[in-house]
Protein backbone atom coordinates (compact mmCIF):
# COMPACT_ATOMS: atom_id res chain seq x y z
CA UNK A 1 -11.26 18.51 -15.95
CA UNK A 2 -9.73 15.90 -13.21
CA UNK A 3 -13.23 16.44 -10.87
CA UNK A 4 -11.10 13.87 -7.97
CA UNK A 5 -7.88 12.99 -6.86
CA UNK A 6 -7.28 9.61 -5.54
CA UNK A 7 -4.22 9.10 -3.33
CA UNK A 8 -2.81 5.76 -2.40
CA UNK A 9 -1.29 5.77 1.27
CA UNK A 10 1.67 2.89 2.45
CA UNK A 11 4.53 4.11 0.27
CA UNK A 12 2.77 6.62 -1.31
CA UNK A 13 2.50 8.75 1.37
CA UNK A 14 4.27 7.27 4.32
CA UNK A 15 6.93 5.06 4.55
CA UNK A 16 5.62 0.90 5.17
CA UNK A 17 7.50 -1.73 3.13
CA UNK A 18 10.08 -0.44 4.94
CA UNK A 19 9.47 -1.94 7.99
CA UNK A 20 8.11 -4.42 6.50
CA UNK A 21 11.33 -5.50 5.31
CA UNK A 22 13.41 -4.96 8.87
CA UNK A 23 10.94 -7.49 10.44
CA UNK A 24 11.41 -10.03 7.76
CA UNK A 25 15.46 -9.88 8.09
CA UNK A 26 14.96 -10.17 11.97
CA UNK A 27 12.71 -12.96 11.20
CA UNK A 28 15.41 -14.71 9.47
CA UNK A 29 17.86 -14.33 11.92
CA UNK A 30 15.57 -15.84 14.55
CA UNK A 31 15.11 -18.52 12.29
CA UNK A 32 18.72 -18.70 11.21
CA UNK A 33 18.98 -22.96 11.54
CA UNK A 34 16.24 -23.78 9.60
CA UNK A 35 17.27 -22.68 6.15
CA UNK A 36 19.54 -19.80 4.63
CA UNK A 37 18.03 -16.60 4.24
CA UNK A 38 16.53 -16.69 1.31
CA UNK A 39 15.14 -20.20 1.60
CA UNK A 40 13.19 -18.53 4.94
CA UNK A 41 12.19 -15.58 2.98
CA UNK A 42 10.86 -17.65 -0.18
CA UNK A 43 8.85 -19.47 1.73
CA UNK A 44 7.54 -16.44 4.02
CA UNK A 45 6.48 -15.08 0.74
CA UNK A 46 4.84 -17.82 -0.27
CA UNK A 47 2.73 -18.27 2.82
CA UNK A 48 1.84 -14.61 2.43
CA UNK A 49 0.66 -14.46 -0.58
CA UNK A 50 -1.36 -17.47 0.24
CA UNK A 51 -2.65 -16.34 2.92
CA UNK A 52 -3.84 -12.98 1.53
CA UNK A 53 -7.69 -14.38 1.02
CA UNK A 54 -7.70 -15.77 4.47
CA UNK A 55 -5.91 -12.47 6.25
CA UNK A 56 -5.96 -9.53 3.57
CA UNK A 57 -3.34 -7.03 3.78
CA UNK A 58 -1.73 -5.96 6.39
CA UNK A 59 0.71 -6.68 9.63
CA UNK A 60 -1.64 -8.66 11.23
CA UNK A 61 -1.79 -11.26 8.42
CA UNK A 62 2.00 -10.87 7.62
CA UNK A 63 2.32 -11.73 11.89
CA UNK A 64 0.03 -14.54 11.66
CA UNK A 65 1.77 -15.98 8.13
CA UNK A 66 5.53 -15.22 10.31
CA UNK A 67 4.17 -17.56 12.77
CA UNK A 68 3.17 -20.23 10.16
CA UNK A 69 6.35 -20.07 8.04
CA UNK A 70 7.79 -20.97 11.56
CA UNK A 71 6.09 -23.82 12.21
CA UNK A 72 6.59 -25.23 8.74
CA UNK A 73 10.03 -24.95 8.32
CA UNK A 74 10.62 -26.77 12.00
CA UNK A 75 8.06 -28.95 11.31
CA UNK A 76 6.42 -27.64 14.34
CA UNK A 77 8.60 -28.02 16.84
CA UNK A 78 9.14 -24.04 16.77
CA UNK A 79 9.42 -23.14 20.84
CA UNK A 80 6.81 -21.18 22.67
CA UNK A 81 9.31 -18.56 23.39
CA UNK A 82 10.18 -17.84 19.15
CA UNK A 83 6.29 -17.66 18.80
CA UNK A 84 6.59 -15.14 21.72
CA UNK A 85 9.13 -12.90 19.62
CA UNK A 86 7.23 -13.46 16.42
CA UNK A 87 4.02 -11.81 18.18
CA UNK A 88 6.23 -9.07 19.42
CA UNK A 89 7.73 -8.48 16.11
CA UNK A 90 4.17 -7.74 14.90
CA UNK A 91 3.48 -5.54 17.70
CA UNK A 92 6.43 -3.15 17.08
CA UNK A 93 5.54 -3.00 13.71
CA UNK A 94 1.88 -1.75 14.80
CA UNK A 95 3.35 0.57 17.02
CA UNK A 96 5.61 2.28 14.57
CA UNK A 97 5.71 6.05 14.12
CA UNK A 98 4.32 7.08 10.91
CA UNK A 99 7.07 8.68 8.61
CA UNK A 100 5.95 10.68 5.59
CA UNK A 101 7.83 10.62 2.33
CA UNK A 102 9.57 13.49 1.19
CA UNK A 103 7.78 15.85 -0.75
CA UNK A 104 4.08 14.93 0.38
CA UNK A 105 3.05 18.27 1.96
CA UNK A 106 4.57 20.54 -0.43
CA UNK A 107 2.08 18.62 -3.38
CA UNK A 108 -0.70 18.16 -1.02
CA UNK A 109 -0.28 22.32 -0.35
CA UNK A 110 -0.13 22.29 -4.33
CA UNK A 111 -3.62 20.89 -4.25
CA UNK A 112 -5.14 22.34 -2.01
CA UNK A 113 -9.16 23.21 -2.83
CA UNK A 114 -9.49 20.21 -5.23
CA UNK A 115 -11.49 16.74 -4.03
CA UNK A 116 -8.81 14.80 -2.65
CA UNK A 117 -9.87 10.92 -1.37
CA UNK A 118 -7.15 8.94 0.51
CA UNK A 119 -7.92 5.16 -0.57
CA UNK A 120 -5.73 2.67 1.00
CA UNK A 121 -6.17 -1.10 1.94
CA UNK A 122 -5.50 -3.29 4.60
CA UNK A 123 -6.59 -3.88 8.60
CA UNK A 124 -9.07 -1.25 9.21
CA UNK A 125 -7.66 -0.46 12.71
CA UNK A 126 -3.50 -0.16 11.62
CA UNK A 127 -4.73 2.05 8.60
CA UNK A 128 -6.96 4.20 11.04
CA UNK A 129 -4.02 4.50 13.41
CA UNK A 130 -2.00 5.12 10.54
CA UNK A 131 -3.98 8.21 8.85
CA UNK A 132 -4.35 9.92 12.97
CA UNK A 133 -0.50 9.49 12.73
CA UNK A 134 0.54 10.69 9.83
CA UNK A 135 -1.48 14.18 10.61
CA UNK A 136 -2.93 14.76 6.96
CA UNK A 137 -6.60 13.66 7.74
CA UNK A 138 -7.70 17.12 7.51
CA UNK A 139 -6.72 17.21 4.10
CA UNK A 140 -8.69 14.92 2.43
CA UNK A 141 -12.35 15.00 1.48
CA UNK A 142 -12.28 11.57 2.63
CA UNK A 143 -10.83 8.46 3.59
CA UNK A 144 -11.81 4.88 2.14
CA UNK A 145 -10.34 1.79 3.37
CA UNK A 146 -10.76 -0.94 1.15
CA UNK A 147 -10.10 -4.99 1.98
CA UNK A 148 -8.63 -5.30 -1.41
CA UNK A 149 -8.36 -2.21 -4.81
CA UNK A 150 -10.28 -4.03 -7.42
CA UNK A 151 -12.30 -2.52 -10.44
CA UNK A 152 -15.45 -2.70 -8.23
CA UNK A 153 -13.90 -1.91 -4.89
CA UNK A 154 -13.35 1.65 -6.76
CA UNK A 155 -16.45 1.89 -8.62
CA UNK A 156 -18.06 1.40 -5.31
CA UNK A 157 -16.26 4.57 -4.11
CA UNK A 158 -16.71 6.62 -7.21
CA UNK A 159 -20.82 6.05 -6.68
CA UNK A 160 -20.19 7.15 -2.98
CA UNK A 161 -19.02 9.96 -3.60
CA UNK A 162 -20.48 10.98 -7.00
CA UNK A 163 -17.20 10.92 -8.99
CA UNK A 164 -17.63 9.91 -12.82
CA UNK A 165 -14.59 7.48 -13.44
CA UNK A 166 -13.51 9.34 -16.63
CA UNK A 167 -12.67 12.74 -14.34
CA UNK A 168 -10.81 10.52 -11.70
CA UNK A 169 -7.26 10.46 -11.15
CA UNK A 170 -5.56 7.83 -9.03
CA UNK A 171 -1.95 8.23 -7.79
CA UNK A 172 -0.05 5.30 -6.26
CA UNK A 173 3.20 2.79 -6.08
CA UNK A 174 1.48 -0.06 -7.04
CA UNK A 175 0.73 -0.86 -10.80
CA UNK A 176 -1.28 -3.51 -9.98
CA UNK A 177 -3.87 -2.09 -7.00
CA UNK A 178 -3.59 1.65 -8.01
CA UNK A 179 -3.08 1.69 -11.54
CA UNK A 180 -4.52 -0.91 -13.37
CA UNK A 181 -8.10 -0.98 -11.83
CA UNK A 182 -8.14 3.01 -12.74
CA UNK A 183 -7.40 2.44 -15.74
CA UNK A 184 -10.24 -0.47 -16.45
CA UNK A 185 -12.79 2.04 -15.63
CA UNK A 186 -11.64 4.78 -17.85
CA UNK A 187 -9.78 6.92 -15.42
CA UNK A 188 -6.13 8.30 -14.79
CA UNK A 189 -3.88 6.13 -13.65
CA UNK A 190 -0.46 7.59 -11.92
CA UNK A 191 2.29 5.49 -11.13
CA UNK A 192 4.91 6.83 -8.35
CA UNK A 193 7.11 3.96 -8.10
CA UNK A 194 8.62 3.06 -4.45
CA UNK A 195 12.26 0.95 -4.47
CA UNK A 196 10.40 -1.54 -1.50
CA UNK A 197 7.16 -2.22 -3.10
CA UNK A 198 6.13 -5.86 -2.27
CA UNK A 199 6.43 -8.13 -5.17
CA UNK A 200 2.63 -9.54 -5.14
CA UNK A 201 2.02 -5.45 -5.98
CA UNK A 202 3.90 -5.70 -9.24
CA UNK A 203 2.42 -5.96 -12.59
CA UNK A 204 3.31 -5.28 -16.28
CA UNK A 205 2.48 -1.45 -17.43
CA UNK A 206 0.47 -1.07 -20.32
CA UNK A 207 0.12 1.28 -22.95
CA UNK A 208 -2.06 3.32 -22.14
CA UNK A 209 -3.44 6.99 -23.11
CA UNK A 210 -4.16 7.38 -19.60
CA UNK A 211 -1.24 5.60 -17.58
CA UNK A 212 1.37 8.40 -16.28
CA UNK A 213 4.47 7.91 -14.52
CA UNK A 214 6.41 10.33 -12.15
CA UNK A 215 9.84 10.35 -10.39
CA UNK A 216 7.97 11.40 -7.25
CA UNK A 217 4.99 13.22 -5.88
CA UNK A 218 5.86 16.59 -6.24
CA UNK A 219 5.15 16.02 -9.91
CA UNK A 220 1.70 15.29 -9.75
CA UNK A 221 0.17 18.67 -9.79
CA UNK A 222 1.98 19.66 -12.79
CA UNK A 223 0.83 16.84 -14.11
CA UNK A 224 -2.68 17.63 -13.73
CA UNK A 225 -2.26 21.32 -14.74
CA UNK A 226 -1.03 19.96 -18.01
CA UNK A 227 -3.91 17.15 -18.47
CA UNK A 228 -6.47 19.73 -17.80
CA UNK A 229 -4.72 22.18 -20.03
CA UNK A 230 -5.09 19.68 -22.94
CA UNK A 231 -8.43 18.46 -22.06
C-alpha cells in the first residue's frame, strides 16, 4: 500500500516558471545594448545556477543574480535607475497571483482521506505566501519547505512524519529534485512533466521499477489504484 503521497508545488501545482520566464524576456529588453538575447540570457543562467549555494531557490536569488548579470555585462556601469527596475521586476514577481494548473482539484478531490504532504523548495516566505494563495492548505496533512530536495532532505521528512520510504510516493515536474531522490530511497517516483521547467531541474530518467510518468495530474490516482492493486 502507498501509506503517503508527496506532492511537489511550482509547476506541479501552480503555475511559476512561467513568470519566471516573462521577467527574464523583460530583463533582456532592459538590457537590450549589452548583448543579443540569448547572450543576456546565457549568462543570466549561468549566474543563477552559480549562485544557487549562495541564494537557494527562489525569486529572491533569481532578483539578486538579475542584478549581477547587469553589472557584469556593463562592466558596472549599469545606472541606478535599471537596478531600480530590476528590484521592481522581483517585486511583481512576489506579488503574483497564484494560478493553479488545470486538473489539480479534481485529483486532489480523487484523494481525498489519504496522507497527502506538500514538499516544495525555495524562500520560506514566497512559498508560505504561495501555499495561503493557492487555497489548498487545508488539504494536506502537511507542508515541508525544504532549502534544497536531496536524498536526506526527504529522509528527514519521512522520519518526521513516520513514513517508511518504500510506501512513499512522490509526484513532481522535476526528474532531478522530485524523482530521483525518491527513487534512491526506495520509493515511487512520479514524473508530471511541465513545458517551462528550468533547465538546472533536468536530469536523465532511469530505468526504474519504480519511476512512473503521466501526461498530467489527473492520472495520478489511477495510478495508485493500480500500484496498490498489484502490490
Amino acid at each position: 500500500m502507498i501509506e503517503a503521497i508527496g506532492l511537489d508545488a511550482d509547476d506541479t501545482l501552480w503555475e511559476n516558471e512561467t513568470f519566471f520566464r516573462v521577467t527574464e524576456s523583460s530583463f533582456v529588453d532592459l538590457l537590450a545594448d549589452h548583448g543579443d538575447p540569448n547572450q543576456i540570457t546565457g549568462r543570466l543562467y549561468d549566474v543563477g545556477r552559480r549562485n544557487l549555494a549562495r541564494y537557494g531557490f527562489g525569486i529572491k536569488g533569481f532578483t539578486l543574480s538579475m542584478v549581477q548579470t547587469a553589472i557584469e555585462l556593463t562592466e558596472g556601469r549599469v545606472p541606478g535607475h535599471v537596478i531600480g527596475q530590476i528590484l521592481d521586476m522581483g517585486q511583481d514577481m512576489l506579488a503574483h497571483p497564484v494560478h493553479l494548473i488545470a486538473g489539480v482539484e479534481q485529483a486532489l478531490d480523487a484523494l481525498q482521506g489519504r496522507r497527502l504532504i506538500l514538499i516544495t523548495k525555495g524562500d520560506l516566505l514566497d512559498q508560505e505566501r504561495k501555499v495561503a494563495a493557492s487555497g489548498l492548505a487545508e488539504r494536506f496533512e502537511a507542508v515541508e519547505i525544504l532549502a534544497d530536495k536531496t536524498p536526506e532532505a526527504y529522509s528527514r521528512v519521512l522520519w518526521r512524519h513516520g513514513i517508511s520510504a518504500e510506501r512513499f510516493l512522490m509526484a513532481g515536474n522535476s526528474m532531478k529534485s522530485d524523482v530521483l531522490p525518491v527513487l534512491d530511497l526506495g520509493g515511487h517516483g512520479v514524473f508530471l512533466p511541465h513545458d517551462l521547467t528550468w533547465a538546472v531541474e533536468h536530469a536523465e530518467a532511469p530505468e526504474h521499477p519504480r519511476l512512473h510518468e503521466l501526461t498530467s495530474i489527473t492520472e495520478l490516482p489511477d495510478l495508485i489504484g493500480r500500484l496498490e492493486a498489484g502490490s
